[in-house]
C-alpha atoms as a PDB file:
ATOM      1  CA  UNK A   1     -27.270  11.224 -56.437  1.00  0.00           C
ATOM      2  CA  UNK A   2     -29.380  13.359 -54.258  1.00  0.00           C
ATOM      3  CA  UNK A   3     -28.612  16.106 -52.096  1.00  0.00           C
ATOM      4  CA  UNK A   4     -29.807  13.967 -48.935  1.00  0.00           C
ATOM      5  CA  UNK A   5     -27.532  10.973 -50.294  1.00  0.00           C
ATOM      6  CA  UNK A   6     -24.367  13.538 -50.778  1.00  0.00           C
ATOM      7  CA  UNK A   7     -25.216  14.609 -47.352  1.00  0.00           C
ATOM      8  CA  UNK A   8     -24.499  11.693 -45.941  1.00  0.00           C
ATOM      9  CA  UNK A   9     -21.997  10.517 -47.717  1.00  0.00           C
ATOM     10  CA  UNK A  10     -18.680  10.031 -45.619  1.00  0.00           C
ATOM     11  CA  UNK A  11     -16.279  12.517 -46.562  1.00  0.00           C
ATOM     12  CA  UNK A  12     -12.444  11.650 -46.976  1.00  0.00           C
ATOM     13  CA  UNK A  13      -9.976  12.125 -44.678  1.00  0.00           C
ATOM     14  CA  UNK A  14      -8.073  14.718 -44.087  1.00  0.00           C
ATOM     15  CA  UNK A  15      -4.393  14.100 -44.935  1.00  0.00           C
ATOM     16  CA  UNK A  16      -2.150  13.671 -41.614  1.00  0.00           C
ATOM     17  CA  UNK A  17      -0.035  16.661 -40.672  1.00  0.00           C
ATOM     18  CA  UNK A  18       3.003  15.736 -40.918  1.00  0.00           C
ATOM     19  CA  UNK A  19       5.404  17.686 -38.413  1.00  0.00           C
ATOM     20  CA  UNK A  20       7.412  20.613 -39.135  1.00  0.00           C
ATOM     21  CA  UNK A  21      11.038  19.500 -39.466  1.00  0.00           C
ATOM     22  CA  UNK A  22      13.410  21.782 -36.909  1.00  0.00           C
ATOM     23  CA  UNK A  23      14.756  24.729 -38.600  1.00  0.00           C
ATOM     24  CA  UNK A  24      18.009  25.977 -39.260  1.00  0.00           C
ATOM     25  CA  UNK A  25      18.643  29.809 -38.187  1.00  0.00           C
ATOM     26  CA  UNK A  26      19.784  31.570 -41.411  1.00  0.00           C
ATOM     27  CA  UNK A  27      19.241  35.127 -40.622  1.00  0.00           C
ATOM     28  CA  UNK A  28      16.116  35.143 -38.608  1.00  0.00           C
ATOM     29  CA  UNK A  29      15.609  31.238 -38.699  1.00  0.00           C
ATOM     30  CA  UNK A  30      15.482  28.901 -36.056  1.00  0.00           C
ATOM     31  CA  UNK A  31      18.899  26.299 -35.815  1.00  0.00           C
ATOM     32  CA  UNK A  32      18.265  23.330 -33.490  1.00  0.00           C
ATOM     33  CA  UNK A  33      21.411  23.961 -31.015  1.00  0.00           C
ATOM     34  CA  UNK A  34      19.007  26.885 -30.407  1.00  0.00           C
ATOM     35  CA  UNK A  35      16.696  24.905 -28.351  1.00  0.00           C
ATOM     36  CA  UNK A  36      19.898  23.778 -26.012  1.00  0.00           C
ATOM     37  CA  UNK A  37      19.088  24.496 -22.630  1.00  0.00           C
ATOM     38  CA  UNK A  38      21.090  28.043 -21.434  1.00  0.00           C
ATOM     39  CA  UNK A  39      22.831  26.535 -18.497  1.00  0.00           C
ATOM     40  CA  UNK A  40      24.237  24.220 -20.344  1.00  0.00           C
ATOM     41  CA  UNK A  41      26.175  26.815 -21.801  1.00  0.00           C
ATOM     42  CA  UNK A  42      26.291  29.521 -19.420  1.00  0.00           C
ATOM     43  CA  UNK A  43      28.063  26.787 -17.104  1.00  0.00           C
ATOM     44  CA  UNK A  44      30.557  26.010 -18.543  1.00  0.00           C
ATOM     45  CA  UNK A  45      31.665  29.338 -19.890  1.00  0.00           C
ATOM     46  CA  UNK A  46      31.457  30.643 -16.043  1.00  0.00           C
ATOM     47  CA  UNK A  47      33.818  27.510 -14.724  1.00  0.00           C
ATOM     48  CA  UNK A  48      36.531  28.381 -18.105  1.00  0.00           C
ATOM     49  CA  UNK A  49      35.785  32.536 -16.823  1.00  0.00           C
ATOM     50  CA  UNK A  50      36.945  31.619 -13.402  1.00  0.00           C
ATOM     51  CA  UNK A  51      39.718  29.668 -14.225  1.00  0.00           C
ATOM     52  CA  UNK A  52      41.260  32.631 -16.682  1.00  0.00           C
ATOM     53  CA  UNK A  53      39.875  35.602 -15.147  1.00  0.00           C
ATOM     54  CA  UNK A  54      41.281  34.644 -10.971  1.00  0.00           C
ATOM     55  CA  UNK A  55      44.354  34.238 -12.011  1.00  0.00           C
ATOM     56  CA  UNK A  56      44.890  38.052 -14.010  1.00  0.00           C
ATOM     57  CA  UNK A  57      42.691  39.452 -10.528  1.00  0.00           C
ATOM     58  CA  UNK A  58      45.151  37.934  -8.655  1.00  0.00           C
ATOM     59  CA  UNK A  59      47.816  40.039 -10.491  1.00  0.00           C
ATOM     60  CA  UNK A  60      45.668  43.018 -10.236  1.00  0.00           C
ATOM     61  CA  UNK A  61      45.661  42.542  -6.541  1.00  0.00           C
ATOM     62  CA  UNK A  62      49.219  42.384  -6.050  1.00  0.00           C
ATOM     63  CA  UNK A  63      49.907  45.619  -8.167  1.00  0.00           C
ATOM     64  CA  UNK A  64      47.788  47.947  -6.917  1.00  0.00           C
ATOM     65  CA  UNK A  65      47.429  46.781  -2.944  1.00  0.00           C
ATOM     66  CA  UNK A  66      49.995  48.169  -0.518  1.00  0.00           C
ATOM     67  CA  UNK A  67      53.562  46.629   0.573  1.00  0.00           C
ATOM     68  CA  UNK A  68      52.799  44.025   3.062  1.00  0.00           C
ATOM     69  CA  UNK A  69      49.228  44.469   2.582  1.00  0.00           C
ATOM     70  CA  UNK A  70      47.285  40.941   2.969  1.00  0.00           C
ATOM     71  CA  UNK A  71      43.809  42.199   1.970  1.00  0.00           C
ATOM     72  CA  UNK A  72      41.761  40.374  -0.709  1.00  0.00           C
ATOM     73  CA  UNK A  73      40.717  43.462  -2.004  1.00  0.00           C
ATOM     74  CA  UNK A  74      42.934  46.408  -3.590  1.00  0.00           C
ATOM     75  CA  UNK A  75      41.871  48.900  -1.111  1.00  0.00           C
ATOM     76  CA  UNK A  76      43.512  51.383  -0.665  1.00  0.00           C
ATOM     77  CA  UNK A  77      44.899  51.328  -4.354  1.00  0.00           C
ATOM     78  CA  UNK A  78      48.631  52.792  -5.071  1.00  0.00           C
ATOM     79  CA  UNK A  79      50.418  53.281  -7.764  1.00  0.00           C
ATOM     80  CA  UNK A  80      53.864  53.075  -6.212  1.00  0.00           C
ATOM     81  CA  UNK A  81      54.410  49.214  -8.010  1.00  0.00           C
ATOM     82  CA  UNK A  82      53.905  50.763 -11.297  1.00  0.00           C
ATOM     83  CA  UNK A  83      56.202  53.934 -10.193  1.00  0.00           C
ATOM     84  CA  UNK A  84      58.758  51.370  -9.311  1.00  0.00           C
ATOM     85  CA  UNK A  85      59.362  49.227 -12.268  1.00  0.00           C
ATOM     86  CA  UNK A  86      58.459  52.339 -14.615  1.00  0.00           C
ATOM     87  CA  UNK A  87      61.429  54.281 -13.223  1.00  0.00           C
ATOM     88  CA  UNK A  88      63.623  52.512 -10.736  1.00  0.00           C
ATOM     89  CA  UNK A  89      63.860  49.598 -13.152  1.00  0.00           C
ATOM     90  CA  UNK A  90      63.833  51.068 -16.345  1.00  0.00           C
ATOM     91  CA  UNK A  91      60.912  49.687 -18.022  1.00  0.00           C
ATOM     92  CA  UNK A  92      60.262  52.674 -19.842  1.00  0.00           C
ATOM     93  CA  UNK A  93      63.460  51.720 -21.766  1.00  0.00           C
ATOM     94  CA  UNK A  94      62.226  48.176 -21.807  1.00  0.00           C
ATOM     95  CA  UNK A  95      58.860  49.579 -23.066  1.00  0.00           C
ATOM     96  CA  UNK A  96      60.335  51.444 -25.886  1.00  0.00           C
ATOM     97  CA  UNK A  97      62.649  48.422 -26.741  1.00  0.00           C
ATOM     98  CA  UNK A  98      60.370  46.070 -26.903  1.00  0.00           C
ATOM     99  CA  UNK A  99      57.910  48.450 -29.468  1.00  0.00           C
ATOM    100  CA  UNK A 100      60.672  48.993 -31.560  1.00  0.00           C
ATOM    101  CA  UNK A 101      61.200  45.167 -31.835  1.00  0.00           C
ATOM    102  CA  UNK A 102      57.572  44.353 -32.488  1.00  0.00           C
ATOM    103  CA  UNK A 103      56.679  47.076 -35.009  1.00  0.00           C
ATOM    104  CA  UNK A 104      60.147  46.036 -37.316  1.00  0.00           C
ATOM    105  CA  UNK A 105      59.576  42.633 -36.871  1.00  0.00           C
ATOM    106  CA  UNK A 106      55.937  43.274 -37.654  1.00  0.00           C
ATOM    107  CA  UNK A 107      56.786  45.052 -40.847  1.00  0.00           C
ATOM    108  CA  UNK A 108      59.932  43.094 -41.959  1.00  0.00           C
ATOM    109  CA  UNK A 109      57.776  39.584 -41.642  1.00  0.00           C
ATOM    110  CA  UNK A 110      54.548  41.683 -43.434  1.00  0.00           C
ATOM    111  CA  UNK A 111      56.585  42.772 -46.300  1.00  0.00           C
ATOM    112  CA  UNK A 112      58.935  39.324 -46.896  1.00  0.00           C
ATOM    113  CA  UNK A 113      56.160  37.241 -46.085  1.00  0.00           C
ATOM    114  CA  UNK A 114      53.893  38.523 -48.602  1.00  0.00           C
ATOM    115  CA  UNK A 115      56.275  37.942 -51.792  1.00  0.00           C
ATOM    116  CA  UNK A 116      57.025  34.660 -50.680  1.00  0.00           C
ATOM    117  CA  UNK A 117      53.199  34.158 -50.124  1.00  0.00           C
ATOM    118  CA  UNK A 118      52.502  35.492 -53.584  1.00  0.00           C
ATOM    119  CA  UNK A 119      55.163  33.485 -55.299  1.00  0.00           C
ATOM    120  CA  UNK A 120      53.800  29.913 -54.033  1.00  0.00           C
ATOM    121  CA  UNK A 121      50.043  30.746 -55.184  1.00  0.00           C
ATOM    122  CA  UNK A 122      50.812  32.364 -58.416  1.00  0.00           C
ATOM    123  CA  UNK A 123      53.408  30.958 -59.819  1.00  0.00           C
ATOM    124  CA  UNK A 124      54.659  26.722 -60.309  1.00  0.00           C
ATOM    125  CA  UNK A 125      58.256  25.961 -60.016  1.00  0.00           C
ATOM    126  CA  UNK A 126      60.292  23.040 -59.248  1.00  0.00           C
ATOM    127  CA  UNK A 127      61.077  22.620 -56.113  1.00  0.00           C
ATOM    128  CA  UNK A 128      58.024  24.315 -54.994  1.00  0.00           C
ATOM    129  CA  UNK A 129      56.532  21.012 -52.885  1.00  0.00           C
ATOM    130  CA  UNK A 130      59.762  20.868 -51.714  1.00  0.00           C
ATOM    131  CA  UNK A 131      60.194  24.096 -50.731  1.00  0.00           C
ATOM    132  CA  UNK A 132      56.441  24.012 -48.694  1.00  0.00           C
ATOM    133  CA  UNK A 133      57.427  20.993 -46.991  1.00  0.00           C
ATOM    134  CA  UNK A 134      60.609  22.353 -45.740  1.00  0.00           C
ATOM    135  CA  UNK A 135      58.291  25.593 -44.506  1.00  0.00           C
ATOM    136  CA  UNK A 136      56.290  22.696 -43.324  1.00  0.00           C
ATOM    137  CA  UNK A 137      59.105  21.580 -41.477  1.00  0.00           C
ATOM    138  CA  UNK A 138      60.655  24.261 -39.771  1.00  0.00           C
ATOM    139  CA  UNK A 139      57.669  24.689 -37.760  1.00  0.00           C
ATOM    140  CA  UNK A 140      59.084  21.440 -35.741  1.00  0.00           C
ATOM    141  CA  UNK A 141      62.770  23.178 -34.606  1.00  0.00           C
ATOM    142  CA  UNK A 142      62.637  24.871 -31.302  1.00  0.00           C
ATOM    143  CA  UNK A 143      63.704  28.272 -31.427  1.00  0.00           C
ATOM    144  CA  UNK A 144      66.786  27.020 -29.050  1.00  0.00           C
ATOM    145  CA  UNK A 145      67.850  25.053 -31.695  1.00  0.00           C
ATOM    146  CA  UNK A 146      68.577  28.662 -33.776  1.00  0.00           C
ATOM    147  CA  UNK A 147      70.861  30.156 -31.368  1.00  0.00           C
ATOM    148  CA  UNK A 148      74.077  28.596 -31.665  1.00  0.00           C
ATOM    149  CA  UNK A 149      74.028  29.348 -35.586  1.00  0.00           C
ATOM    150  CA  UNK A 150      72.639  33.276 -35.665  1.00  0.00           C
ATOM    151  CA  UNK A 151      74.715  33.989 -32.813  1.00  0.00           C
ATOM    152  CA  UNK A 152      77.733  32.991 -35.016  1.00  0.00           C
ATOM    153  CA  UNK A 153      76.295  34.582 -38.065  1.00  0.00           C
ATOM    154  CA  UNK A 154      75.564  38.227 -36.048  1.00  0.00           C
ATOM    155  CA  UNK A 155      78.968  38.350 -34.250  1.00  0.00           C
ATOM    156  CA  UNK A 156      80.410  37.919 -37.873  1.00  0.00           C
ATOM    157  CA  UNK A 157      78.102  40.784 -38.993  1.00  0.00           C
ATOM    158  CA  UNK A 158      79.009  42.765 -35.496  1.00  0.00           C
ATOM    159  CA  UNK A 159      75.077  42.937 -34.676  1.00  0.00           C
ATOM    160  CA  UNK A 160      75.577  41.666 -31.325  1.00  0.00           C
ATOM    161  CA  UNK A 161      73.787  43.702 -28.760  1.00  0.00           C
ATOM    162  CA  UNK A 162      71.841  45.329 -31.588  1.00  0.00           C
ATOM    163  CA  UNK A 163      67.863  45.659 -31.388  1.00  0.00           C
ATOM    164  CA  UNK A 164      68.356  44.876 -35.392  1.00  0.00           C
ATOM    165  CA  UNK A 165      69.999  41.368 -34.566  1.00  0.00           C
ATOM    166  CA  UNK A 166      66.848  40.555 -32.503  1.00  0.00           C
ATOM    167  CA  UNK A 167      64.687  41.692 -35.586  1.00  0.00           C
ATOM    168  CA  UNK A 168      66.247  39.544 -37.977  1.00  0.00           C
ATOM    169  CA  UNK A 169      66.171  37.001 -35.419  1.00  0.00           C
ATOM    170  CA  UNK A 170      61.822  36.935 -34.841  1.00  0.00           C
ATOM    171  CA  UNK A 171      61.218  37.766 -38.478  1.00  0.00           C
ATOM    172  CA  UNK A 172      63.408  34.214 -39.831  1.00  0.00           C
ATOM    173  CA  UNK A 173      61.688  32.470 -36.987  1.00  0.00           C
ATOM    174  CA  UNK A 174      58.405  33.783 -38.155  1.00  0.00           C
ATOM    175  CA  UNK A 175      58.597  33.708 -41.633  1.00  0.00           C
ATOM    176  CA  UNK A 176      57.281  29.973 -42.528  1.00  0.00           C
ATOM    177  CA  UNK A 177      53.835  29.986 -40.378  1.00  0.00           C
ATOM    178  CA  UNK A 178      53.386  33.178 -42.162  1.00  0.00           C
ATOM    179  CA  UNK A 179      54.364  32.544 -45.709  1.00  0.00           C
ATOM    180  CA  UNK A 180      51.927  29.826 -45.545  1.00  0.00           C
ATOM    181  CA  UNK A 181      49.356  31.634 -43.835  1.00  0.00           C
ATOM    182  CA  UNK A 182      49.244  34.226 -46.765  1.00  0.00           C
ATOM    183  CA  UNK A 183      49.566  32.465 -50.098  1.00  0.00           C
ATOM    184  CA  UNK A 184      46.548  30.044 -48.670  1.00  0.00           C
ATOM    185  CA  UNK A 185      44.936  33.606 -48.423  1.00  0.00           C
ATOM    186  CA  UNK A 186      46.022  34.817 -51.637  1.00  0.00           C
ATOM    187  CA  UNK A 187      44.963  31.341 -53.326  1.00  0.00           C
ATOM    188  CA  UNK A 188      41.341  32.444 -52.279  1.00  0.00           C
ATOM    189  CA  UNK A 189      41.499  35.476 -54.598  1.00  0.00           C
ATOM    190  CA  UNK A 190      40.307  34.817 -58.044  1.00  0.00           C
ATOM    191  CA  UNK A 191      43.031  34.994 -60.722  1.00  0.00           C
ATOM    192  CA  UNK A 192      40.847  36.538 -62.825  1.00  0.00           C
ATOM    193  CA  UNK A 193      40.806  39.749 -60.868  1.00  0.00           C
ATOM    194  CA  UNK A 194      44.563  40.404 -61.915  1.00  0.00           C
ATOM    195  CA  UNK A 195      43.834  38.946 -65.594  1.00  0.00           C
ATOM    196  CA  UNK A 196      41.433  41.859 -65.773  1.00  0.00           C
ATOM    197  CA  UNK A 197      43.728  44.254 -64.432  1.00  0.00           C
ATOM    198  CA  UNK A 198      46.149  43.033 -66.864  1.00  0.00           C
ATOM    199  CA  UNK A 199      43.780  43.801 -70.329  1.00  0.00           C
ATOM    200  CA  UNK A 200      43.432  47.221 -68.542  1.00  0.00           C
ATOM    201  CA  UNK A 201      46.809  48.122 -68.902  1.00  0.00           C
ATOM    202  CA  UNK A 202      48.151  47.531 -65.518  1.00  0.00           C
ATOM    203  CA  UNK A 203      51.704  45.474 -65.322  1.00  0.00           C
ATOM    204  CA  UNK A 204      51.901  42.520 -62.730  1.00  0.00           C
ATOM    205  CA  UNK A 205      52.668  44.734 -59.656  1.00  0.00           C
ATOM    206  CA  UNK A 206      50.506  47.296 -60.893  1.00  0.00           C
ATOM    207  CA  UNK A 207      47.249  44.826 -60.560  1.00  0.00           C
ATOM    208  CA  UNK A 208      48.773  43.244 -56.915  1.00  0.00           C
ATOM    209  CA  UNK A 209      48.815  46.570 -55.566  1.00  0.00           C
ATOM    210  CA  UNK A 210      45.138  47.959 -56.901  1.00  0.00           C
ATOM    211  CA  UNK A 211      43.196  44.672 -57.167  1.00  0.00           C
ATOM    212  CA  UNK A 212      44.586  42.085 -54.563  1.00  0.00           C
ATOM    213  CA  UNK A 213      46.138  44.109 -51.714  1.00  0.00           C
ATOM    214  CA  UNK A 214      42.918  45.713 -50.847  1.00  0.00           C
ATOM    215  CA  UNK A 215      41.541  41.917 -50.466  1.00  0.00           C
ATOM    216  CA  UNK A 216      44.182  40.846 -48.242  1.00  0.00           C
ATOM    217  CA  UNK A 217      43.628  42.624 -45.528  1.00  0.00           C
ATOM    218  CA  UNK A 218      42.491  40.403 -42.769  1.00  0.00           C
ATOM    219  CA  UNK A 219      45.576  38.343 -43.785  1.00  0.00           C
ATOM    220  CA  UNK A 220      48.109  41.076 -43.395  1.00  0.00           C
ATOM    221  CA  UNK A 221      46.412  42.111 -39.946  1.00  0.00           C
ATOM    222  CA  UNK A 222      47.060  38.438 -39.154  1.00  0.00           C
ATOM    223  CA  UNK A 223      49.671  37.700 -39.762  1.00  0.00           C
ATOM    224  CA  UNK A 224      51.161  40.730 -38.846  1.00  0.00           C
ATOM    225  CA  UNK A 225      49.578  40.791 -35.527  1.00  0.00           C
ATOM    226  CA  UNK A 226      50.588  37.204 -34.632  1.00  0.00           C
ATOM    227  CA  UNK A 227      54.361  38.456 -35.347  1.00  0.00           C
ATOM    228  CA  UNK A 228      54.138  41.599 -33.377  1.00  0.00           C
ATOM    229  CA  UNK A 229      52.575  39.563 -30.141  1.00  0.00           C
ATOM    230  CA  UNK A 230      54.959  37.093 -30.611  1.00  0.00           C
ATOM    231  CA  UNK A 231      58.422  39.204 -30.673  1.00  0.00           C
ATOM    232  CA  UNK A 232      57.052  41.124 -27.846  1.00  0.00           C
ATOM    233  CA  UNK A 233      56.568  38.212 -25.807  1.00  0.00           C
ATOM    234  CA  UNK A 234      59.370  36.542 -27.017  1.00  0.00           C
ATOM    235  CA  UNK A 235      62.236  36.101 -24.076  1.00  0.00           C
ATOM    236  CA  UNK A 236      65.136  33.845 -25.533  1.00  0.00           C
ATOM    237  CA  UNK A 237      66.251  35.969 -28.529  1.00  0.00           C
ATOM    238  CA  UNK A 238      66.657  39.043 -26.479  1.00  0.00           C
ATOM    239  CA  UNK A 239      67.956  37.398 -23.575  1.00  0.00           C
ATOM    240  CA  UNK A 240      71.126  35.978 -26.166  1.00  0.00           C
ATOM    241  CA  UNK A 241      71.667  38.615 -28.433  1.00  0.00           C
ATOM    242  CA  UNK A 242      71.346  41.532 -25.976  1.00  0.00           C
ATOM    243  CA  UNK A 243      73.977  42.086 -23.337  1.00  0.00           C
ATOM    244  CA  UNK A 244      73.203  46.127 -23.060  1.00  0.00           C
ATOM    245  CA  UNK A 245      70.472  46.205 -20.009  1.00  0.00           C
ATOM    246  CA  UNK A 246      69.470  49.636 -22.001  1.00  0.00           C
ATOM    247  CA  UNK A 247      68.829  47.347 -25.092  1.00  0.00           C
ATOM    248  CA  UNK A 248      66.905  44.724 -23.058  1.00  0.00           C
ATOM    249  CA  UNK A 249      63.467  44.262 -23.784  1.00  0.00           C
ATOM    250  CA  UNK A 250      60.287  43.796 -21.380  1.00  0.00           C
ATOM    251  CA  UNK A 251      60.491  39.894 -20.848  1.00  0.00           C
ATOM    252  CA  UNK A 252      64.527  40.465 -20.165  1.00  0.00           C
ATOM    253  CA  UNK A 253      62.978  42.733 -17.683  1.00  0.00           C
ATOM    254  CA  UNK A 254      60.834  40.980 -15.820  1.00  0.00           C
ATOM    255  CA  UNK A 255      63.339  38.376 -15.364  1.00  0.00           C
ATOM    256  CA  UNK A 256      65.231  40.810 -13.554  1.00  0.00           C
ATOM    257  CA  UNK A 257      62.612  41.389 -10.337  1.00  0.00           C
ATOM    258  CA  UNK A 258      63.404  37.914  -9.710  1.00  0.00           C
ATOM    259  CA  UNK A 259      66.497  37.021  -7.603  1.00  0.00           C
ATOM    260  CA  UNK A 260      67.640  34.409  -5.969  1.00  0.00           C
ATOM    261  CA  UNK A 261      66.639  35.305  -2.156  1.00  0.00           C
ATOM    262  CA  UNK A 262      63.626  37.352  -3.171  1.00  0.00           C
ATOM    263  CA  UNK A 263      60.860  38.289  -5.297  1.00  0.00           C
ATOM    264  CA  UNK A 264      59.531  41.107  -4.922  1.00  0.00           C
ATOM    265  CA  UNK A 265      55.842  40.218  -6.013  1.00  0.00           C
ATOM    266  CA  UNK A 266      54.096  43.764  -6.401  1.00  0.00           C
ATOM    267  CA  UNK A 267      56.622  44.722  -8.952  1.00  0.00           C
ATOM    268  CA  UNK A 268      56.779  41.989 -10.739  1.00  0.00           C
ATOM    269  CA  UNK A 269      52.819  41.993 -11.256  1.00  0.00           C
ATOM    270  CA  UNK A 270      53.172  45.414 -11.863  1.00  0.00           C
ATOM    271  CA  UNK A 271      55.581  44.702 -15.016  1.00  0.00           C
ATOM    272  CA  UNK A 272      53.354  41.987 -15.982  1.00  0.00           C
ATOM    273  CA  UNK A 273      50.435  44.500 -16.562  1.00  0.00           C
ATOM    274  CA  UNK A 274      52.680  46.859 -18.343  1.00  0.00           C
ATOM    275  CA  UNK A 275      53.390  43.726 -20.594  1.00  0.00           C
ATOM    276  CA  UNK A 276      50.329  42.715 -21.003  1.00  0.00           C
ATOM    277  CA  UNK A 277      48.124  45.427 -21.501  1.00  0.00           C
ATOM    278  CA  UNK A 278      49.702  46.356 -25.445  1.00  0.00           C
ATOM    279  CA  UNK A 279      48.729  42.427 -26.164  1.00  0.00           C
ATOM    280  CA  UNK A 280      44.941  43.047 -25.053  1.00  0.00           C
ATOM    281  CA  UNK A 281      44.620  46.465 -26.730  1.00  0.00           C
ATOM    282  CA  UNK A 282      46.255  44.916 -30.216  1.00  0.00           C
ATOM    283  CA  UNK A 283      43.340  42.065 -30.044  1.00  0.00           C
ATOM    284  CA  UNK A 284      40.521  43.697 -28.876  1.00  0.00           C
ATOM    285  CA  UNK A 285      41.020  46.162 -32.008  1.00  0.00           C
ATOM    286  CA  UNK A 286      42.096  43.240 -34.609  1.00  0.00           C
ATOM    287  CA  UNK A 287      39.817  40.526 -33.620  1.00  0.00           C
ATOM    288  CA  UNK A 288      37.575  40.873 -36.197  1.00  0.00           C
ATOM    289  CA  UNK A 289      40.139  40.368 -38.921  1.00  0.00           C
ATOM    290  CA  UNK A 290      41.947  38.023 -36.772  1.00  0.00           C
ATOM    291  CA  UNK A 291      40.204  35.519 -37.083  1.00  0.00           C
ATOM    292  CA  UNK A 292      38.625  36.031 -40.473  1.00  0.00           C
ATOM    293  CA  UNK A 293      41.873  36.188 -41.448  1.00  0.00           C
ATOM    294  CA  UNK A 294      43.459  32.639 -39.668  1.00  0.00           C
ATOM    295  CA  UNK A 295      39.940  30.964 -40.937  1.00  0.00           C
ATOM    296  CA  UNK A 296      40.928  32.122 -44.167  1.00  0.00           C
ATOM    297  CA  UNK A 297      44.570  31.354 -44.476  1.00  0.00           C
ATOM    298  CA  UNK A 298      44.230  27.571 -43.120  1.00  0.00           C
ATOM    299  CA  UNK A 299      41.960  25.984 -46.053  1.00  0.00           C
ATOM    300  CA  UNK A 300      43.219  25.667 -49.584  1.00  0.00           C
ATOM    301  CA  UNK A 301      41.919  27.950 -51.713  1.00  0.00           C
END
């Protein structure tokens, strides 16, 4: 063939393009939800903001404004609400109870629910199905439904109108969720971790303390967190088991700004801050392991 004849010659065509598929974002990647238009998700997030951020202004508003003030806006601010229920009402004492009750319940659920969490993911035993679905179970029975029987079983210990009867009270009534909650969690650590511990030298408790505690972390913050928000909002136990208004605890308290004739509304938002504001500081430290720690506990390891 000559070069005029190759010249002329039609070359082949060039293979079609065919398009780029859309990428996932892994690390600097692109995902496709990416490309979702940011109103429609900056819309909805300001409606749900609205709806859960009026309602705690609202409280704001009625703490810190004046007596008789009908202003929108908490100007001038006083502290006189907070002055009020601090002193006048005694929820300092409340405060203190209800700390107390949290950090033992906290502790007491921790500690109980952890060997009961280690003993259904290490260890095979009869009844253990059994057992689970009972756990399983419990979650179903209103706390109500508990009254009648530990009220019977503290006045037979004389723990009636004791802070301790109120412990033993949220820990039993915390104890399955959380039991659960940690051996899924402890499931997730490899058994060969304590086998290795074990050639080492180490006994049983030895390689639980060194080799999986340190791995359980998010778990205990968890779960421990969960039970220390929960006792300290918790109104029912308290409100049976305490007769002692210097034994009462914060949600007995607030219960007492409201009477029948009257409310008086800047104290009672007042003592709803006070409540609330140990909640928000607890989360907004824990969150982190919060939720690594629920996402970790509620699959099967």
């Amino acid at each position: 063939m000559t070069v005029k004849e190759a010249t002329a010659a039609p070359s082949a065509p060039a293979p079609e393009r065919v398009p780029d598929a859309p990428r996932q974002r892994t690390g600097g990647r692109e995902r496709p939800w990416d490309q979702v238009p940011r109103r429609q998700i900056y819309l909805p997030l300001s409606v749900y903001l609205v709806f859960t951020l009026v309602p705690f202004y609202w409280i704001l508003l009625f703490a810190l404004r004046p007596t008789g003030s009908t202003s929108l806006v908490p100007w001038p601010m006083t502290g006189e609400h907070f002055e009020k229920v601090w002193s006048e009402r005694g929820f300092g004492t409340y405060f203190q109870n209800s700390l107390l009750v949290g950090v033992a319940t906290l502790v007491m659920t921790t500690v109980v629910a952890l060997a009961g969490g280690y003993a259904l993911a290490r260890f095979d035993f009869r009844v253990k199905r059994g057992f689970m679905l009972a756990l399983l179970c419990s979650q179903f029975v209103p706390g109500a439904l508990l009254l009648v029987p530990l009220f019977e079983i503290f006045a037979g210990l004389n723990m009636i109108n004791s802070l301790g009867s109120v412990v033993v009270a949220e820990t039993v009534f915390q104890l399955p969720l959380s039991m659960i909650l940690l051996s899924n969690f402890i499931k997730n650590v490899p058994y060969s971790l304590e086998e290795a511990a074990w050639v080492d030298g180490c006994n049983r408790f030895t390689a639980f303390r060194i080799v999986v505690l340190p791995l359980l972390r998010p778990g205990l913050i968890a779960v421990g967190s969960f039970a220390f928000v929960h006792s300290w909002n918790h109104f029912l136990f308290a409100l049976m088991f305490l007769n002692d208004p210097a034994k009462q605890t914060i949600p007995v308290g607030l219960n007492t700004l409201m009477s029948a004739d009257s409310v008086d509304l800047g104290a009672l938002a007042a003592g709803g801050i006070v409540a609330a504001v140990p909640v928000v500081l607890v989360f907004a430290f824990i969150q982190k392991w919060l939720i690594t720690g629920f996402s970790a506990g509620a699959v099967k390891g």
